[in-house]
N, C-alpha and C. Protein backbone atom coordinates (compact mmCIF):
# COMPACT_ATOMS: atom_id res chain seq x y z
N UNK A 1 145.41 74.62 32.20
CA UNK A 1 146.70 74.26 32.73
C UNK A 1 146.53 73.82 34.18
N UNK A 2 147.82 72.38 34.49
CA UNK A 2 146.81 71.99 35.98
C UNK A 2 147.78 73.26 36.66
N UNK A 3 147.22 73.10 37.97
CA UNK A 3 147.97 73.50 38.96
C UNK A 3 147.85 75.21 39.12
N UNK A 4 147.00 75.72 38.34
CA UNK A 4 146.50 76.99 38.36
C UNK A 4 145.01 77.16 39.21
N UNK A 5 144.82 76.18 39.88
CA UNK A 5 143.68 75.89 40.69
C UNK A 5 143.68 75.70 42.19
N UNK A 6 142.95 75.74 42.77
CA UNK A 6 143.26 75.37 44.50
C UNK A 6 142.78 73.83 44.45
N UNK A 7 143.27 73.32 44.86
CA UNK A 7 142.72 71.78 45.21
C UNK A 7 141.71 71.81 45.86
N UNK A 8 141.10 70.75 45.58
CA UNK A 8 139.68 70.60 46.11
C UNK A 8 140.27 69.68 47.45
N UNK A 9 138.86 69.72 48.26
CA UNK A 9 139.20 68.58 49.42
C UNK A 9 139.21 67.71 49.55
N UNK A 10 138.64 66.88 48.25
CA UNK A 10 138.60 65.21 48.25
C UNK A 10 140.19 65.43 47.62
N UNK A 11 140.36 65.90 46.89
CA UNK A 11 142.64 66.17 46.28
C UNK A 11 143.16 65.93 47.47
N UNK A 12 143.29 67.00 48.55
CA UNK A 12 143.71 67.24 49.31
C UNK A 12 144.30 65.99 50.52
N UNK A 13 142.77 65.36 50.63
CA UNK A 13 142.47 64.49 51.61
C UNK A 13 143.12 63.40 50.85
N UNK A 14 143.34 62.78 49.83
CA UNK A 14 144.08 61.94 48.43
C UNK A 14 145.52 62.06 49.01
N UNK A 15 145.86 63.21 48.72
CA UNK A 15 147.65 63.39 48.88
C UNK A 15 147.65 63.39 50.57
N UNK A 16 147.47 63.65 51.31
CA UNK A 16 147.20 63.29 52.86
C UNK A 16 147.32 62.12 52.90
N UNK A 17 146.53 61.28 52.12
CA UNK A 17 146.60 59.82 53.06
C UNK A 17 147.47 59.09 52.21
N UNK A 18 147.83 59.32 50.72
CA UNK A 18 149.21 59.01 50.27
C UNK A 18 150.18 59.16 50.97
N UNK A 19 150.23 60.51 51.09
CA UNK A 19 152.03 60.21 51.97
C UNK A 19 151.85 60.03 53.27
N UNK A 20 150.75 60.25 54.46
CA UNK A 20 150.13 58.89 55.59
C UNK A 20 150.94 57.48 55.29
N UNK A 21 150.26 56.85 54.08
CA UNK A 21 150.55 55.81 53.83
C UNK A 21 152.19 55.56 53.84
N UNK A 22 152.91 55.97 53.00
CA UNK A 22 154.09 55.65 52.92
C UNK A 22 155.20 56.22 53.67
N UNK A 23 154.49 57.60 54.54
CA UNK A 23 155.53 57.46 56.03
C UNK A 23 155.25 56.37 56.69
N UNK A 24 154.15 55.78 57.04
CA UNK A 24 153.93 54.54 57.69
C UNK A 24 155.04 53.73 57.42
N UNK A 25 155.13 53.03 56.01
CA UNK A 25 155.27 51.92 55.32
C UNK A 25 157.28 52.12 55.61
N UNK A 26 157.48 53.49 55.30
CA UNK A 26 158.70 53.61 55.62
C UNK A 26 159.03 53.48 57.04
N UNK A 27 158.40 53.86 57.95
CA UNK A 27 159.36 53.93 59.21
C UNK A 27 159.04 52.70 59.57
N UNK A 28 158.00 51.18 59.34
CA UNK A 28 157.98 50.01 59.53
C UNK A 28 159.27 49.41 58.78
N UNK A 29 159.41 49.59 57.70
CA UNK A 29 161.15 48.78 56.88
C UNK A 29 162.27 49.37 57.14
N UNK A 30 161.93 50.76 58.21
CA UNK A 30 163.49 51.58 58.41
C UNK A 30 163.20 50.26 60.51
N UNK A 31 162.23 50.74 60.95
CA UNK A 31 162.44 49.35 62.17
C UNK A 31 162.97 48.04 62.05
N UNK A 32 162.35 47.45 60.83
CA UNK A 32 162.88 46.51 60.39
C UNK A 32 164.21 46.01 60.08
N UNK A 33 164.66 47.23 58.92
CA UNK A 33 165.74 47.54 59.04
C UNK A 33 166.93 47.55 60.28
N UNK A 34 166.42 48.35 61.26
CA UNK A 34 167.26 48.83 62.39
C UNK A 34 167.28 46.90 63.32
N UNK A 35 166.28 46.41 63.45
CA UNK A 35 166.56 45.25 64.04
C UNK A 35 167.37 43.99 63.33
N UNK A 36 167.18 44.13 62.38
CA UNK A 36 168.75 43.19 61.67
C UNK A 36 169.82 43.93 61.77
N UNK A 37 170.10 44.91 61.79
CA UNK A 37 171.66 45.75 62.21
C UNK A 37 172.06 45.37 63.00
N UNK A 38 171.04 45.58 64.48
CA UNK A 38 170.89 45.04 66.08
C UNK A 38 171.13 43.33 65.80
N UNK A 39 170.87 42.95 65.25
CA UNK A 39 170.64 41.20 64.91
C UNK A 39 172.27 40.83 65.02
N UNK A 40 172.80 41.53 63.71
CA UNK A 40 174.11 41.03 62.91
C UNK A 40 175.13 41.88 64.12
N UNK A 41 174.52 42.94 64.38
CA UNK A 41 175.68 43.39 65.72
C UNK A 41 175.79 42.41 66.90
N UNK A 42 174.68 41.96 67.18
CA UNK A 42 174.88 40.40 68.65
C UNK A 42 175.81 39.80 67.58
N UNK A 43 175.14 38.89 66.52
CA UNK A 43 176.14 37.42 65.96
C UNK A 43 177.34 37.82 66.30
N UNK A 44 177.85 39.07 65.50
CA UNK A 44 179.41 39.71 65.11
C UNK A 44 179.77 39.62 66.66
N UNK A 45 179.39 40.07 67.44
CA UNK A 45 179.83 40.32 69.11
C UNK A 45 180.45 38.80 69.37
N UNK A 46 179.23 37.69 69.11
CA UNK A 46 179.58 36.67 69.95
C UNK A 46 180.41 35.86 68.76
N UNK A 47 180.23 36.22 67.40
CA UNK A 47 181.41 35.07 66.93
C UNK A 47 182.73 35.91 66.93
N UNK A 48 182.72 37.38 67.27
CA UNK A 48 184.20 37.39 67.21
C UNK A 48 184.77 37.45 69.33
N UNK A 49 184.13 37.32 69.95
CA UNK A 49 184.77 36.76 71.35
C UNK A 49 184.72 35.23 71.05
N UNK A 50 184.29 34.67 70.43
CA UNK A 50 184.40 33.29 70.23
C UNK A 50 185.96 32.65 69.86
N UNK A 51 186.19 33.88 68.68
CA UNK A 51 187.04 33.57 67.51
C UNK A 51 188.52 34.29 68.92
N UNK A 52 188.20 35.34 69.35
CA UNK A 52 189.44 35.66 70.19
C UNK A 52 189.70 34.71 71.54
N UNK A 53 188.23 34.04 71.86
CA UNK A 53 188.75 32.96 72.83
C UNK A 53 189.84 31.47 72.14
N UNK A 54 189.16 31.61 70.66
CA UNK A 54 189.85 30.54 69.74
C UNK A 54 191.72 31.09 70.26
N UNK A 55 191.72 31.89 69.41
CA UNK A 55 193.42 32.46 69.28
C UNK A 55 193.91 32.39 70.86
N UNK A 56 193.51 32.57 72.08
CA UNK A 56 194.10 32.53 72.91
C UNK A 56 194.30 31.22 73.32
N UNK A 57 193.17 30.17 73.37
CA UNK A 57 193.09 28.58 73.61
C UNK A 57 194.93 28.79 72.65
N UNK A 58 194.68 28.80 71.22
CA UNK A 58 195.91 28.15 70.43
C UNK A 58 197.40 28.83 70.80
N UNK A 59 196.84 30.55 71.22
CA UNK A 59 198.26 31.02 71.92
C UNK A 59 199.05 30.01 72.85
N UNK A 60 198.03 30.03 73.85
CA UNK A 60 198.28 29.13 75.55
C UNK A 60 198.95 27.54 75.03
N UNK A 61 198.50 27.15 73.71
CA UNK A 61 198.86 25.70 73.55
C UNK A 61 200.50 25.80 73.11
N UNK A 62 200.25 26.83 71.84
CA UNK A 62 201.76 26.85 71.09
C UNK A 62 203.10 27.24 72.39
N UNK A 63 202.32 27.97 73.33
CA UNK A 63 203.58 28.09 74.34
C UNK A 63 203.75 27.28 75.53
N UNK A 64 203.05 26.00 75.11
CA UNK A 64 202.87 25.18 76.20
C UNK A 64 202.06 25.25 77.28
N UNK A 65 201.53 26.15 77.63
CA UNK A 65 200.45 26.66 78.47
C UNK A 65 199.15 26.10 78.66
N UNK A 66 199.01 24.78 78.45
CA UNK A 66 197.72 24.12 78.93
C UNK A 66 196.86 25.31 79.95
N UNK A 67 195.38 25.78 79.26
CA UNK A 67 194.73 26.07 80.19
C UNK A 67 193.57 25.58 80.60
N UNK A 68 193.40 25.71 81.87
CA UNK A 68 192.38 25.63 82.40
C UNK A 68 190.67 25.46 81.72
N UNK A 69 190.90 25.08 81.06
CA UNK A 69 189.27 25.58 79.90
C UNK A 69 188.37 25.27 80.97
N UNK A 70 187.78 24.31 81.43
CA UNK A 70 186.83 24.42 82.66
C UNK A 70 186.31 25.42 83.30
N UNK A 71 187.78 26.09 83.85
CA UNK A 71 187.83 27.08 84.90
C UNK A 71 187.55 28.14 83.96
N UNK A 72 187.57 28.25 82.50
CA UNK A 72 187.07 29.55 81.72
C UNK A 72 185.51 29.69 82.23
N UNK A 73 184.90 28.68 82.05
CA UNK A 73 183.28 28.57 81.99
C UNK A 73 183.08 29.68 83.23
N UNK A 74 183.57 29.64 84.32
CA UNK A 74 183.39 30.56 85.38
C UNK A 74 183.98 32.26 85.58
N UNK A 75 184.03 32.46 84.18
CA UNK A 75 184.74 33.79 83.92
C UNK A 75 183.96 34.68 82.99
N UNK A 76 184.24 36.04 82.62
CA UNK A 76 183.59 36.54 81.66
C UNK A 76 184.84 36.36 80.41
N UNK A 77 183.39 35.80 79.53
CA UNK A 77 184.64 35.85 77.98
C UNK A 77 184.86 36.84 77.78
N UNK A 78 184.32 38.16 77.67
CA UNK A 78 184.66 39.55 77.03
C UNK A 78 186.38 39.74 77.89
N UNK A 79 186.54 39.40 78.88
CA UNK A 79 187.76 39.12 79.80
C UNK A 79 188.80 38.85 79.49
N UNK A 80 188.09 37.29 79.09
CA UNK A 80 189.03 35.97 78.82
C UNK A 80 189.43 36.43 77.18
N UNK A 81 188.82 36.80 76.21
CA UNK A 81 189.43 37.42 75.11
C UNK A 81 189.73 38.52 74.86
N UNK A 82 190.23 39.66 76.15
CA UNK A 82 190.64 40.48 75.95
C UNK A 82 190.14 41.57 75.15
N UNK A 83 188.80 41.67 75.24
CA UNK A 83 188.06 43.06 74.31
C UNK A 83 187.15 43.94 75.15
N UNK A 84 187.73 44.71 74.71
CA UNK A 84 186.49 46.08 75.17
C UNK A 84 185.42 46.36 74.03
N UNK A 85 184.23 46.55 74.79
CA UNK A 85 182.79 46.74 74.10
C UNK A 85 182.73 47.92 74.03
N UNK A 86 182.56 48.93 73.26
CA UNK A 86 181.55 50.59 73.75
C UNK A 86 180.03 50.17 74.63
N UNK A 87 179.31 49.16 74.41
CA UNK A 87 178.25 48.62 74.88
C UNK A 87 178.32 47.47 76.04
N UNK A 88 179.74 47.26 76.86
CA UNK A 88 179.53 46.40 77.77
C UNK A 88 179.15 47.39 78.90
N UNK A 89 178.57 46.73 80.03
CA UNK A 89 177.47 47.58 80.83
C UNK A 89 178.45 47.07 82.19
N UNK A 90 179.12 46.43 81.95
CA UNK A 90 180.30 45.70 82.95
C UNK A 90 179.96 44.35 83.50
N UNK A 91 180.12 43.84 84.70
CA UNK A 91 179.63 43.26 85.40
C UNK A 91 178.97 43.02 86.66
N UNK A 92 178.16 42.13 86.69
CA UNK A 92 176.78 42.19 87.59
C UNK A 92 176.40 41.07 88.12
N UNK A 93 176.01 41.36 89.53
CA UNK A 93 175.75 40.12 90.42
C UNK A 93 173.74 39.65 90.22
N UNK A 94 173.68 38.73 89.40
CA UNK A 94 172.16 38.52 89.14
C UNK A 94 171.24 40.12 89.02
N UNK A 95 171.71 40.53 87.77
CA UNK A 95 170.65 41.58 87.27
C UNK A 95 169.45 41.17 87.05
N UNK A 96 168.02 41.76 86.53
CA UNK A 96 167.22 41.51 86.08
C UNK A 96 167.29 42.60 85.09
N UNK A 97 165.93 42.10 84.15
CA UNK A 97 165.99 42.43 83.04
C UNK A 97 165.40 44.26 82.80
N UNK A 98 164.72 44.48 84.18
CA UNK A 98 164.92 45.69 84.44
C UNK A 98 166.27 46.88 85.10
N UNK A 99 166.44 46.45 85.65
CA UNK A 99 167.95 46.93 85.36
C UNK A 99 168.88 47.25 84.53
N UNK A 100 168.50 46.82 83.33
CA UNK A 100 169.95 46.52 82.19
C UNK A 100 168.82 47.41 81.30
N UNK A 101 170.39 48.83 80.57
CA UNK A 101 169.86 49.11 79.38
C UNK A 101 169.66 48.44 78.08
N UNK A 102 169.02 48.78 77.84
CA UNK A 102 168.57 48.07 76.03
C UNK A 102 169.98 48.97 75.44
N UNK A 103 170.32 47.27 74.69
CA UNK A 103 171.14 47.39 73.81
C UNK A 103 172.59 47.27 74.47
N UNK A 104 172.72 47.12 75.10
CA UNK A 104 173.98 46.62 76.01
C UNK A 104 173.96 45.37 76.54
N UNK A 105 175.41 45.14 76.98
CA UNK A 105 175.66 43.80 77.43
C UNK A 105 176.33 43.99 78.74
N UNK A 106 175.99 42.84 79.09
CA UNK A 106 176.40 42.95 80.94
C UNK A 106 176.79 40.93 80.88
N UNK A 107 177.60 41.00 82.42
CA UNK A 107 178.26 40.03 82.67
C UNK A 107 177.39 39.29 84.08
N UNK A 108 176.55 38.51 84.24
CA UNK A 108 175.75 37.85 85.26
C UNK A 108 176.90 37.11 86.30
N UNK A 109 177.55 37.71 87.18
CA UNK A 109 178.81 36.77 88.25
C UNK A 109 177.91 35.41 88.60
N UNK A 110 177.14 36.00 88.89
CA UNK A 110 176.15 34.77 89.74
C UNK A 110 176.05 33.24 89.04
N UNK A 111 175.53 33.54 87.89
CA UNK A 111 174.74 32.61 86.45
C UNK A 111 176.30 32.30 85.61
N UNK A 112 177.27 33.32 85.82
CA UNK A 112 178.00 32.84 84.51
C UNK A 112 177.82 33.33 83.51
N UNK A 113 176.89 33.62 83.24
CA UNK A 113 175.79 34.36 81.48
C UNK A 113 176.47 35.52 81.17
N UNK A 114 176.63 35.71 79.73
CA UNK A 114 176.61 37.10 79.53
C UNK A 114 175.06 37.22 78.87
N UNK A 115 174.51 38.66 78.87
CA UNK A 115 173.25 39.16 78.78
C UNK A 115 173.02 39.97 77.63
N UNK A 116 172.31 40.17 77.05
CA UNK A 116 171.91 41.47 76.14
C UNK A 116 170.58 41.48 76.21
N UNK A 117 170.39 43.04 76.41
CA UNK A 117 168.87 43.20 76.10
C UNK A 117 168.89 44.16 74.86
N UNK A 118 167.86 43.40 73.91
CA UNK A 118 168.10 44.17 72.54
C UNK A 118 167.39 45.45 72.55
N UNK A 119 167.62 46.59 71.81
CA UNK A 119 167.23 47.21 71.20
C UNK A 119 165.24 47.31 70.72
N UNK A 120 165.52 46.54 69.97
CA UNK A 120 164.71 46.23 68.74
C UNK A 120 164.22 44.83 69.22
N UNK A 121 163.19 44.34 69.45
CA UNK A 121 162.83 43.05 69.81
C UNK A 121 161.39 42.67 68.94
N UNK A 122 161.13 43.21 68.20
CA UNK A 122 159.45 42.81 67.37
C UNK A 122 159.84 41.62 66.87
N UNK A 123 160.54 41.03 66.69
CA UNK A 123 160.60 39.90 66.05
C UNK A 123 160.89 39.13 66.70
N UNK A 124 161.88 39.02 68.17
CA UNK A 124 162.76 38.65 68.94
C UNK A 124 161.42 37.68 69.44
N UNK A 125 161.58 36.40 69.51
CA UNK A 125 160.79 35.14 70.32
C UNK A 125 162.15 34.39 70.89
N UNK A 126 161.89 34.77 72.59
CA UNK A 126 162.86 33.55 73.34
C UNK A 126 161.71 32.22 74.25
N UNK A 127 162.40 31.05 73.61
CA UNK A 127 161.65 29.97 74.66
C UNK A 127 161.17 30.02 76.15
N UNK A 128 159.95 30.55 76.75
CA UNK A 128 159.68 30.72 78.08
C UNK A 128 159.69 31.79 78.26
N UNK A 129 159.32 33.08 77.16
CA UNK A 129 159.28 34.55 77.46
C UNK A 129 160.06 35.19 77.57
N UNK A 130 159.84 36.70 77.40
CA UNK A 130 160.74 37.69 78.02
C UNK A 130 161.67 37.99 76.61
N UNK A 131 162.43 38.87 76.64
CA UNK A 131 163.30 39.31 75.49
C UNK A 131 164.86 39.78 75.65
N UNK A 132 165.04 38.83 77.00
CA UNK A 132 166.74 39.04 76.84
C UNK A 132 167.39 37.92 76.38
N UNK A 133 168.57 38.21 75.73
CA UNK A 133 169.18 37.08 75.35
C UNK A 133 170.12 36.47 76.33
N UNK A 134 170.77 35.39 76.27
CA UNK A 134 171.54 34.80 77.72
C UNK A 134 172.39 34.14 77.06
N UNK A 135 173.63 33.90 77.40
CA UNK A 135 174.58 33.44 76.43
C UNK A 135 175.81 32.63 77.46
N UNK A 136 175.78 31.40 77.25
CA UNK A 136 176.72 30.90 78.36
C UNK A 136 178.22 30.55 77.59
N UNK A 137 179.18 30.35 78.33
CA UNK A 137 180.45 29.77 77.55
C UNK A 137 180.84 28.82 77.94
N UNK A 138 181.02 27.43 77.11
CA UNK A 138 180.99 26.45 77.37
C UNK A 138 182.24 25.46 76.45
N UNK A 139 182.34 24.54 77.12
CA UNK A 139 183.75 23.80 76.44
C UNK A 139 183.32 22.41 75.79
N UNK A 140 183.76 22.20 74.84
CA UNK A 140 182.80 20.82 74.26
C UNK A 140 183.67 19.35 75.36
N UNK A 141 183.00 19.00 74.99
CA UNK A 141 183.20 17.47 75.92
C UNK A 141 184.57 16.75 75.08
N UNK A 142 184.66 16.98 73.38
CA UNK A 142 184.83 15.76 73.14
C UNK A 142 186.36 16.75 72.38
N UNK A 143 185.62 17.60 72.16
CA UNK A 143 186.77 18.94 71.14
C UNK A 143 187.30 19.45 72.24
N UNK A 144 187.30 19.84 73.17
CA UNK A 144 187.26 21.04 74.39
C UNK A 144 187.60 22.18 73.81
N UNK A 145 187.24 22.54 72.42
CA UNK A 145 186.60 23.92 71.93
C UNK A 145 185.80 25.06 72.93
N UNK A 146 186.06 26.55 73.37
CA UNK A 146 184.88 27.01 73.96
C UNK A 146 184.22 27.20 73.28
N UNK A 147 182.66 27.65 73.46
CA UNK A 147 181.63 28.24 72.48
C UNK A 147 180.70 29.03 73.63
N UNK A 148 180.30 29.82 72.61
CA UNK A 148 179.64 30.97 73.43
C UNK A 148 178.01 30.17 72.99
N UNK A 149 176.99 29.79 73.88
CA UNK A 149 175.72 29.06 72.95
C UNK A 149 174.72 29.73 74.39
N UNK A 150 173.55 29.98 73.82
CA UNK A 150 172.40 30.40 74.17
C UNK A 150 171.80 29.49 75.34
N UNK A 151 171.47 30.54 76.47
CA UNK A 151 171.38 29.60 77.60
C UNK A 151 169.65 29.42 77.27
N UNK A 152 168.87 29.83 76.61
CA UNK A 152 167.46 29.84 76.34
C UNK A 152 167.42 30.05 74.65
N UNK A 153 166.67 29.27 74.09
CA UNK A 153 166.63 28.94 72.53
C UNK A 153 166.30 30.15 72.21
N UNK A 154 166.48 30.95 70.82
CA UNK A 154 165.10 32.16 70.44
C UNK A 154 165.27 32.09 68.97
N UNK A 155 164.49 32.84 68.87
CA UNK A 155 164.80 32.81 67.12
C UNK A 155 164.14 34.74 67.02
N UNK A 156 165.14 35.31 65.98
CA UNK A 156 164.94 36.17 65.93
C UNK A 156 165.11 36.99 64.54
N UNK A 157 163.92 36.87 64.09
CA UNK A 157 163.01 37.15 62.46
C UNK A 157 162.84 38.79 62.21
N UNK A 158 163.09 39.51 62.31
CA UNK A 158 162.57 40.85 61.79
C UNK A 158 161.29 40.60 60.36
């Protein structure tokens, strides 16, 4: 009958590096994991201040209120659409990227930018280094739509 025996040490050393192996394997797809959460939490951030800068542009129109869209570019959107973050870090006169906690967002007065430094960055590639994201708000030329668009390209793969 098994298991009425002591394991030998080559057994032993067997089930050791089995479950070695697949704590590994797990806490790499639970990181993985955790940086698309972090991923889909930026998008969600910036398409819904996008979407609340939308509703206020169409508020300001339906009541006649031509605004200023230009003069937005020089403001913080989190502001200008009226939302509070649990993760905004407030605003800041030219931070660096030491300064700012991971995983929060901050407001650059200086640049205009809003900032995030992620969390989770193993996958995170921005054009010209470094791993914060930079996010400017901008008015189209032709729509005068705002949009919140990336002041440095990245692409970010988990």
């Amino acid at each position: 009958m098994y298991g009425s025996r002591p394991l030998s040490r080559l057994e032993s050393a067997l089930y050791v590096i089995v479950v070695s192996v697949l704590v590994l394997v797990f806490l790499d797809r639970m990181q993985a994991t955790f940086e698309y959460a972090e991923r889909a939490a930026v998008e969600t951030t910036l398409l819904q201040t996008q979407s609340a800068l939308h509703m206020r542009l169409a508020y300001d129109l339906m009541r006649g209120k031509a605004p200023d869209l230009d003069a937005w570019a020089a403001h913080n959107p989190f502001e200008l659409a009226q939302m509070t973050l649990g993760n905004f870090a407030g605003e800041r006169d030219a931070p660096d990227a030491g300064t700012l906690e991971s995983g929060k967002w901050a407001y650059d007065r200086a640049t205009h930018q809003l900032i995030y430094l992620p969390r989770f960055s193993r996958g995170l590639s921005v054009d010209g280094g470094g791993a914060t994201l930079r996010f400017r708000l901008v008015v189209g030329a032709s729509d005068r739509i705002p949009r919140l668009v990336p002041v440095v390209p990245y692409r970010w793969e988990p």
